[in-house]
Every structure is written in structure tokens, then in C-alpha cells.
Protein backbone atom coordinates (compact mmCIF):
# COMPACT_ATOMS: atom_id res chain seq x y z
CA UNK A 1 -168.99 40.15 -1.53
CA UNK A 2 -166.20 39.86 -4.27
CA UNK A 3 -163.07 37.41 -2.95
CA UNK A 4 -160.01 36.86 -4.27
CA UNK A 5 -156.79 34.88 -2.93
CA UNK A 6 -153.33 35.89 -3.50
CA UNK A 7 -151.46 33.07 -3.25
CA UNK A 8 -147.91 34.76 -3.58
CA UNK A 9 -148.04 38.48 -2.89
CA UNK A 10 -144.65 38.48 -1.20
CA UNK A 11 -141.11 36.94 -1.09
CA UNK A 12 -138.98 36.53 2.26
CA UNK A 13 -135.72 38.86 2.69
CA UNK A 14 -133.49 36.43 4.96
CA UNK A 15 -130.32 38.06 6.57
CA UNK A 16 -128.00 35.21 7.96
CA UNK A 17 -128.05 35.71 11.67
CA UNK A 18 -131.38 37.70 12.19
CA UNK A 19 -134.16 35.14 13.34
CA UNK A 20 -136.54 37.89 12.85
CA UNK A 21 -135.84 38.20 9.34
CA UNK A 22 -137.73 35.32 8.09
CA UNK A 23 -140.52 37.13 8.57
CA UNK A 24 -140.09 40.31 6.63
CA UNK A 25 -141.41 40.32 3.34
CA UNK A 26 -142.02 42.79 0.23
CA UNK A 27 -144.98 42.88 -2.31
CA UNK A 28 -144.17 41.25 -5.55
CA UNK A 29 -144.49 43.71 -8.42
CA UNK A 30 -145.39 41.56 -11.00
CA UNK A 31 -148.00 39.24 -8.92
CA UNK A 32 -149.83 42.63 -7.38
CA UNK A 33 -149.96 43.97 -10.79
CA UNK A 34 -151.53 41.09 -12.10
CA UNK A 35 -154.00 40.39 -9.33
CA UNK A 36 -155.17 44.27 -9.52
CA UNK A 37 -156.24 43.77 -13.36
CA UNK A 38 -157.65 40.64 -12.77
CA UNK A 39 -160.01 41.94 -10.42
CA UNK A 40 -160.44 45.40 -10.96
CA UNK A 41 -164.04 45.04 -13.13
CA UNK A 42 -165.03 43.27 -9.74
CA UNK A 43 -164.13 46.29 -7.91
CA UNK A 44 -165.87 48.81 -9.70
CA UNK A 45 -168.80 46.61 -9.89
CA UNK A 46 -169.71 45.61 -6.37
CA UNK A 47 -172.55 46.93 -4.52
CA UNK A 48 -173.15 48.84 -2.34
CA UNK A 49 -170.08 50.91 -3.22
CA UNK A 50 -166.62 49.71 -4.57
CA UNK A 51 -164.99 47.33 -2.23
CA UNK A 52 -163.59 43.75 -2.77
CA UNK A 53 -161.82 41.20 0.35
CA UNK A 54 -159.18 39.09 -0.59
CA UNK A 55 -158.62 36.49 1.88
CA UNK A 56 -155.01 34.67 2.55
CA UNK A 57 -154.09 37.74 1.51
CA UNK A 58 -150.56 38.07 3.01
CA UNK A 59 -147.53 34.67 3.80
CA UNK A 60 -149.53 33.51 7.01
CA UNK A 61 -146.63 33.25 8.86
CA UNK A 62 -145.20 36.93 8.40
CA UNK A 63 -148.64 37.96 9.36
CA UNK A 64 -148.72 35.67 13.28
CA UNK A 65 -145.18 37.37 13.49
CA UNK A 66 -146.70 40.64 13.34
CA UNK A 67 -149.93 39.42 15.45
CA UNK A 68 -147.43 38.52 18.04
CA UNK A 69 -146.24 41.67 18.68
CA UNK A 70 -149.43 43.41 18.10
CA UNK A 71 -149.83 45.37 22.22
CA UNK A 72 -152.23 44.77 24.59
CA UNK A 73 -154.94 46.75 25.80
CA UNK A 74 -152.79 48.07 28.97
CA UNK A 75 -148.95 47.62 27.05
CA UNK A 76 -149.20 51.00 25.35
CA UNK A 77 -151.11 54.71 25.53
CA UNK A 78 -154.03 53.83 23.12
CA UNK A 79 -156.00 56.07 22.52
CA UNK A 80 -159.45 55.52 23.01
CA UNK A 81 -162.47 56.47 20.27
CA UNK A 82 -165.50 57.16 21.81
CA UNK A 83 -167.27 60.20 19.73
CA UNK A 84 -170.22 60.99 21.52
CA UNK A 85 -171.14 57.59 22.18
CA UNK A 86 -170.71 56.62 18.48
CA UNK A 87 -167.89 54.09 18.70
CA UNK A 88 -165.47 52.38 21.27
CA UNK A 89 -162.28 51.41 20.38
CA UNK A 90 -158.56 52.30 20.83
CA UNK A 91 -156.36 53.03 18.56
CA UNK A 92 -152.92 53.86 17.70
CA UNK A 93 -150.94 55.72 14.81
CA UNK A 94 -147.86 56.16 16.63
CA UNK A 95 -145.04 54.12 15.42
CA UNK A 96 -142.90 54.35 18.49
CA UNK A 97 -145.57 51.63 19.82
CA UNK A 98 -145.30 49.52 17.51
CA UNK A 99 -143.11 46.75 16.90
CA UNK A 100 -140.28 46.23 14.04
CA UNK A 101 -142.05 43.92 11.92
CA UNK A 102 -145.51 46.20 11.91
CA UNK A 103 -143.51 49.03 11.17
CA UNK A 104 -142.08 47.37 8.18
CA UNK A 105 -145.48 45.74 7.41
CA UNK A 106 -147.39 49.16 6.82
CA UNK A 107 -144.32 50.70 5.03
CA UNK A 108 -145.10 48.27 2.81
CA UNK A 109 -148.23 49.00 2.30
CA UNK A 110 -147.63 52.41 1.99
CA UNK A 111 -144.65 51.46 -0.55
CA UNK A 112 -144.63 51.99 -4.14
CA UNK A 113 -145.90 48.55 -5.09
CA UNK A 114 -148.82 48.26 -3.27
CA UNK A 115 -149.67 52.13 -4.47
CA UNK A 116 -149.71 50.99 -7.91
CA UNK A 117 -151.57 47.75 -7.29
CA UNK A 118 -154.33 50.09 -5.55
CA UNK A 119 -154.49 52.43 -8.65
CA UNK A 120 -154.74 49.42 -11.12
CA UNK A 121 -157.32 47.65 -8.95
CA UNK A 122 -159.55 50.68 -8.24
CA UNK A 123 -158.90 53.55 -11.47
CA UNK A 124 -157.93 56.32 -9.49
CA UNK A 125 -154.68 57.55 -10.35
CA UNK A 126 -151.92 59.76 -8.22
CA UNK A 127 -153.14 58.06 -4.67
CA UNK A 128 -150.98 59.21 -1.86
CA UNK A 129 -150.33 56.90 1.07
CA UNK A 130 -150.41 58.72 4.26
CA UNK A 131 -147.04 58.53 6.45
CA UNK A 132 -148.80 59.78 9.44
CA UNK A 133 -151.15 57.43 9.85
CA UNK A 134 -154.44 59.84 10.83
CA UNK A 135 -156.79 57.73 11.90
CA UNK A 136 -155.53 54.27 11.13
CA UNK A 137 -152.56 52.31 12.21
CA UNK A 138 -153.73 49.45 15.13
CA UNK A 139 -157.19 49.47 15.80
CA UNK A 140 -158.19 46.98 18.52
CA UNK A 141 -161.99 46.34 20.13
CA UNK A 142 -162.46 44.81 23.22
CA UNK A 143 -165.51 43.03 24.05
CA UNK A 144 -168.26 45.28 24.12
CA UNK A 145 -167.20 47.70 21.87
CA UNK A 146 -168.59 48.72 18.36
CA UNK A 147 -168.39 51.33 15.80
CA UNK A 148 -171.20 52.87 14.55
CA UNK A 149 -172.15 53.15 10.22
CA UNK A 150 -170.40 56.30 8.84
CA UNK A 151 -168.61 57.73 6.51
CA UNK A 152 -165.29 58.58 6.64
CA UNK A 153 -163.97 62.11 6.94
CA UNK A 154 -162.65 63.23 3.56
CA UNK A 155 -159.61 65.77 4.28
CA UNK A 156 -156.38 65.28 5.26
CA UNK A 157 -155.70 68.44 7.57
CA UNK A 158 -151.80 68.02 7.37
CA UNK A 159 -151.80 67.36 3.77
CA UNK A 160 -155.23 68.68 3.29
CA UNK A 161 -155.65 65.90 -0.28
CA UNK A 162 -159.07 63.88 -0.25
CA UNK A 163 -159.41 60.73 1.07
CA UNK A 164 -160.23 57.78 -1.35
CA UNK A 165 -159.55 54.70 -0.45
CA UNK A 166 -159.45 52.31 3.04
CA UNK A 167 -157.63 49.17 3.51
CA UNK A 168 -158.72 47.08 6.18
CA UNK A 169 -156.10 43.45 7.24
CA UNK A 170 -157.92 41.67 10.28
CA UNK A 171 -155.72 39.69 12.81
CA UNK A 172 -158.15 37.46 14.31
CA UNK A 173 -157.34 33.86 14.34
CA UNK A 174 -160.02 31.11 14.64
CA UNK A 175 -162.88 34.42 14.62
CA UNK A 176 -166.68 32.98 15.55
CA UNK A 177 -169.27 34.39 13.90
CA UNK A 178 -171.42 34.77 17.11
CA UNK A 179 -168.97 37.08 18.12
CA UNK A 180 -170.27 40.01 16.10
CA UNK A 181 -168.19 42.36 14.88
CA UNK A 182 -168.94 42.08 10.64
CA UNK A 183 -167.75 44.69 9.07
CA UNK A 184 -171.22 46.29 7.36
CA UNK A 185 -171.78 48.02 4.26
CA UNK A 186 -174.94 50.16 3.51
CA UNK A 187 -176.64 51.42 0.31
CA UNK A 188 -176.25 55.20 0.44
CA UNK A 189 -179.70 56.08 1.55
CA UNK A 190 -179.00 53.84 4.65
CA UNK A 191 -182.00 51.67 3.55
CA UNK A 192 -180.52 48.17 3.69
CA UNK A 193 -177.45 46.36 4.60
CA UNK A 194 -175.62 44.95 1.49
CA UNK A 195 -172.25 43.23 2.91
CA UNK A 196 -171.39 41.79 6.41
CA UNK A 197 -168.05 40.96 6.17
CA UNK A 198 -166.20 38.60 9.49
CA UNK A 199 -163.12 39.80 10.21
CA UNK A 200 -160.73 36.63 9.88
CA UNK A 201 -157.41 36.45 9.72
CA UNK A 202 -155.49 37.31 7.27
CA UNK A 203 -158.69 38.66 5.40
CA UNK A 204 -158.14 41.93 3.58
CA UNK A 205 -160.91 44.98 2.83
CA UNK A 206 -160.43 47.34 0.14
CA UNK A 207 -162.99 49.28 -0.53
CA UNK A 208 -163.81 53.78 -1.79
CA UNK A 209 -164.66 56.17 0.60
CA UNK A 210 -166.87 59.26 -0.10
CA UNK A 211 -169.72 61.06 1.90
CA UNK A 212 -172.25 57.99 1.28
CA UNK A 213 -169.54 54.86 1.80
CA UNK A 214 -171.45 54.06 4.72
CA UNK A 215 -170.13 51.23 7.05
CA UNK A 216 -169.04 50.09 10.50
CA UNK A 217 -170.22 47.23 12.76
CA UNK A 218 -173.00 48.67 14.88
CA UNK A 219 -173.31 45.72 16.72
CA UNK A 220 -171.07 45.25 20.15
CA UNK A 221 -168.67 42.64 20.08
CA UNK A 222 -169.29 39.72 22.26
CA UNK A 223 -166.09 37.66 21.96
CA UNK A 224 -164.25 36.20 25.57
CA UNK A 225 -162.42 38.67 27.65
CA UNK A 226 -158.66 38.33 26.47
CA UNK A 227 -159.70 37.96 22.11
CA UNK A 228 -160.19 41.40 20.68
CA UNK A 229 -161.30 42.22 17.49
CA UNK A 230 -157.70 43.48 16.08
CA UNK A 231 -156.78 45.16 12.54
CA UNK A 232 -154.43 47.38 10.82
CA UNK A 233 -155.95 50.33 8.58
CA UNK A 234 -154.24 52.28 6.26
CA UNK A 235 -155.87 55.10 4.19
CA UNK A 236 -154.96 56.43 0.79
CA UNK A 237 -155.73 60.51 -0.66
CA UNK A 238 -155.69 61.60 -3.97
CA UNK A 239 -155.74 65.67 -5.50
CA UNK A 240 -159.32 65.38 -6.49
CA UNK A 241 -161.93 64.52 -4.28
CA UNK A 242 -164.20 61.30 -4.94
CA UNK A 243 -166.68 61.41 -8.45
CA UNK A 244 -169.68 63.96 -7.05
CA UNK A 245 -167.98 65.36 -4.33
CA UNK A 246 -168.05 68.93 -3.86
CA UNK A 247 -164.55 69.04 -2.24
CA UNK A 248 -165.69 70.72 1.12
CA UNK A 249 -164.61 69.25 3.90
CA UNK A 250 -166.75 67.08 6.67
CA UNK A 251 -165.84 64.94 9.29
CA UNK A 252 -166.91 61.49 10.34
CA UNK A 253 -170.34 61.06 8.81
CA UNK A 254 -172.42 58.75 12.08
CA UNK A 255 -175.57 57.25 10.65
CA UNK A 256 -178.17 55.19 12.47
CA UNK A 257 -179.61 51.87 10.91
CA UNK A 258 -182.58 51.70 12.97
CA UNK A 259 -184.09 55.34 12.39
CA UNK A 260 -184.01 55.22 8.52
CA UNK A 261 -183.34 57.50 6.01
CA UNK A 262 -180.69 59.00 8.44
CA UNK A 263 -178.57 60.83 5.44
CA UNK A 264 -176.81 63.94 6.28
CA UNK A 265 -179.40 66.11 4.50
CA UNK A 266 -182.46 64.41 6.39
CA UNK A 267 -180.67 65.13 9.94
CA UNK A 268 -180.09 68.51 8.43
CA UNK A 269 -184.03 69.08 8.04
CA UNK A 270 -184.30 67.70 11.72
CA UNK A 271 -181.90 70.38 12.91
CA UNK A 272 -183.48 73.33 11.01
CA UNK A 273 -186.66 72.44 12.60
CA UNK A 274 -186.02 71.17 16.03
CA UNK A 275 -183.86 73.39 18.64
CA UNK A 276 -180.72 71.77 19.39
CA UNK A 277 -181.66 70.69 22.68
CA UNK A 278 -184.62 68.84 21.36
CA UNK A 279 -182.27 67.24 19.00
CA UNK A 280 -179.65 66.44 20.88
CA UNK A 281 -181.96 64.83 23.89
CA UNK A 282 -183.49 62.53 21.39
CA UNK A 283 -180.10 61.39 20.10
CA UNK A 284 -178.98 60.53 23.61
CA UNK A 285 -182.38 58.44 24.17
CA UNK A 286 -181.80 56.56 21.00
CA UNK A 287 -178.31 56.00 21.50
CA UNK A 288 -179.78 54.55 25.34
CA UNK A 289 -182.32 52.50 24.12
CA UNK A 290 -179.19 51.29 21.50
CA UNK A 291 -177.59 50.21 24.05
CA UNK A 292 -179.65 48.29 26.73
């Protein structure tokens, strides 16, 4: 797992008066740009796919301010993720529930700076942040919930460019490992588990997304009743789809790490062979005996 720690990434705006001002911030052009070439060979390089975490990634501070406000599980309409038993976890990309400071927080990260620190750090050029938020936003498990390895779906269907890249910030403060919830990465014939990855606070995951990124944290989370398993996720497009990619589009790719090779093409042969009901039966028992 490549780290890195940015020690200054940001400087403070301060407007006499506004208390809340101390704690918004803006990336720092010339310390992003330098951290992104000194780390992009470590990008490209890592296994299982391209990824890197940079922890103390963000002024500690600015981040509890936005932790603070970060909602409950009953404050606002989450949405919960459940996708055929696949995953559990709410979710939000509406900005009318969130507060000031996340709001300005993720327009940062979808801001120019932080756009060009992602193309220097991963060699795609013309990446597009995403103003809508599909899919990312506030993510938040409670205990007992999990999200299964996959792949990312790989078309915007507003702007309909090809997702590239995720960026993962966890929120969790004082994180135990017994607590599950690693963030996984998998070779792309779902044979082993390369990464597990805790997600502490103020820890950052940047990593490519095509058909065979696979990752999640199968496992369900078994931290106290009151300390989710909180994040913010942005995702970035591009023109062009990912090196190999045909272009066609395909939603959320659900693997399984105990019935291996589980690649799309092998559950293809399943399904050209078995009738659906057979198929879909078994998938349920599995997903039971998962479970228990």
C-alpha cells in the first residue's frame, strides 16, 4: 500500500467576524503539484491496480469541522444501498443536506487545483469532476453493514463521459481494526486480496476504476452502535474510457471472494448454461450462507 503525507495541502481563508471561517480552506497549487509528481511512479506502479492513500491528508482541524456537521443516520433522507443484498449503506449526493463547510470541502475537490493534481498524479488528462455527485457525496455504514467487491459502473448517464478515477477521505476518529470495515483491493481475476486498507481519519484513497478495479469491504462492520464507518467520495470521468475498455456501458460489477474466479465472463458461462431460476436460487443461498 503506497503512503504519502501532505503536510500543507491547504491555507486558511479567515473573514473577521465569521467563527466558521477558520475552518475553510483551499488546496495549495504549488504543494498539490508537487506532491502529484513526487508520487505519481508510485501510482502507476501499485498492485493490484493504480491506487495510492495519503494519510494526514487534509489541516485536521478543517476536517473535525466538517465531521461535526457530518448528519446522522435519522437527521436527513439517506438513501439507503442495498442492491440485491450486495451492500448496505446510505448515502447522500444531495447538497441541500449537507452542511456549509462540506459543501465547500467537495467544491474543492472538485476545483481546478485538485483536478490538476489528479491528472499529474495519475496520467490521464481532461478528467471531469462530477457536480452532481452520482453515486458519491456522504457515504455512512452503520454497524452491520458492508459492501460487497465490485467494480464500479463506468458511464455517467447525465454526462454520459467514462468514469476513471475514485477518491475516497474517511472520517473515523480513533478507528479499531477489529471493527472491520478495510477497504479491499483484488487482483482482477478475483484470486487474492492485495490491499486492506482501515479507514482512519483523515486517510485519503485514490485509486483507477475500470471493469476489473475490484474492491469493497465484504466483511460487516462490527463497530458500537452510535460510530459509523463515515466517508466522502468523489468520482472523476474523462472522454475516453479506461486503457482496454471497450467503451460500452455496465453497471456495478458485484463479485464474490469466496466462489472464485467470479469475473463477469465466468458468471456469463453460468448464465448461458443454467436457467435463470437455477441461477438466481443459488445466488440467494450463497448470499444466506454469507451472511449467518
Amino acid at each position: 500500500m503506497g503512503a504519502g503525507q501532505l503536510m500543507s495541502p491547504a491555507y486558511p481563508v479567515r473573514v473577521p467576524g465569521d467563527a466558521t471561517a477558520t475552518a475553510v480552506f483551499h488546496f495549495d497549487p504549488d504543494v498539490m503539484g508537487a506532491l502529484a509528481d513526487a508520487r505519481t511512479a508510485d501510482y502507476t506502479s501499485a498492485d493490484p491496480f493504480p491506487h495510492i492513500v495519503f494519510d494526514d491528508f487534509l489541516p485536521a482541524d478543517r476536517l473535525r469541522a466538517v465531521l461535526a456537521e457530518f448528519p446522522g443516520p435519522g437527521d436527513i433522507p439517506w438513501t439507503l444501498f442495498e442492491d440485491g443484498g450486495r451492500t448496505l449503506k446510505l448515502a447522500t449526493e444531495n447538497q441541500e443536506h449537507m452542511g456549509d463547510l462540506t459543501r465547500h470541502l467537495l467544491a474543492e475537490f472538485n476545483g481546478a487545483v485538485f483536478v490538476d493534481f489528479l491528472e499529474r498524479l495519475t496520467g490521464i488528462s481532461g478528467l471531469v469532476p462530477d457536480p452532481y455527485l452520482l453515486g458519491g457525496g456522504l457515504h455512512q455504514i452503520e454497524p452491520g453493514g458492508f459492501l460487497d467487491v465490485h467494480a464500479d459502473f463506468n458511464i455517467h448517464p447525465r454526462t454520459k463521459l467514462h468514469r476513471r478515477i475514485n477518491v475516497l477521505v474517511y472520517l473515523n476518529e480513533d478507528w479499531q481494526d477489529d471493527w472491520g470495515g478495510q477497504l479491499e483491493l483484488w487482483t482482477s481475476d478475483m484470486s487474492r486480496r492485495v490491499q486492506q486498507i482501515a479507514p482512519v481519519f483523515n486517510r485519503c484513497v485514490i485509486f483507477s476504476t475500470d471493469r476489473t478495479s475490484f474492491h469493497g469491504h465484504p466483511e460487516r462492520v462490527a463497530c458500537p452502535p452510535g460510530r459509523n464507518r463515515r466517508s466522502l467520495a468523489l468520482y472523476y470521468y474523462a472522454l475516453t474510457p479506461a486503457p482496454g475498455e471497450d467503451g460500452g456501458f455496465h453497471s456495478t460489477l458485484y463479485q464474490d471472494p469466496d466462489s472464485r474466479p467470479a469475473t463477469p465472463a465466468y458468471r456469463d458461462r453460468l448464465r448461458r448454461w443454467l436457467p435463470p431460476v437455477a441461477v438466481d436460487a443459488a445466488r440467494k443461498a450463497r448470499d444466506r450462507a454469507r451472511r449467518a
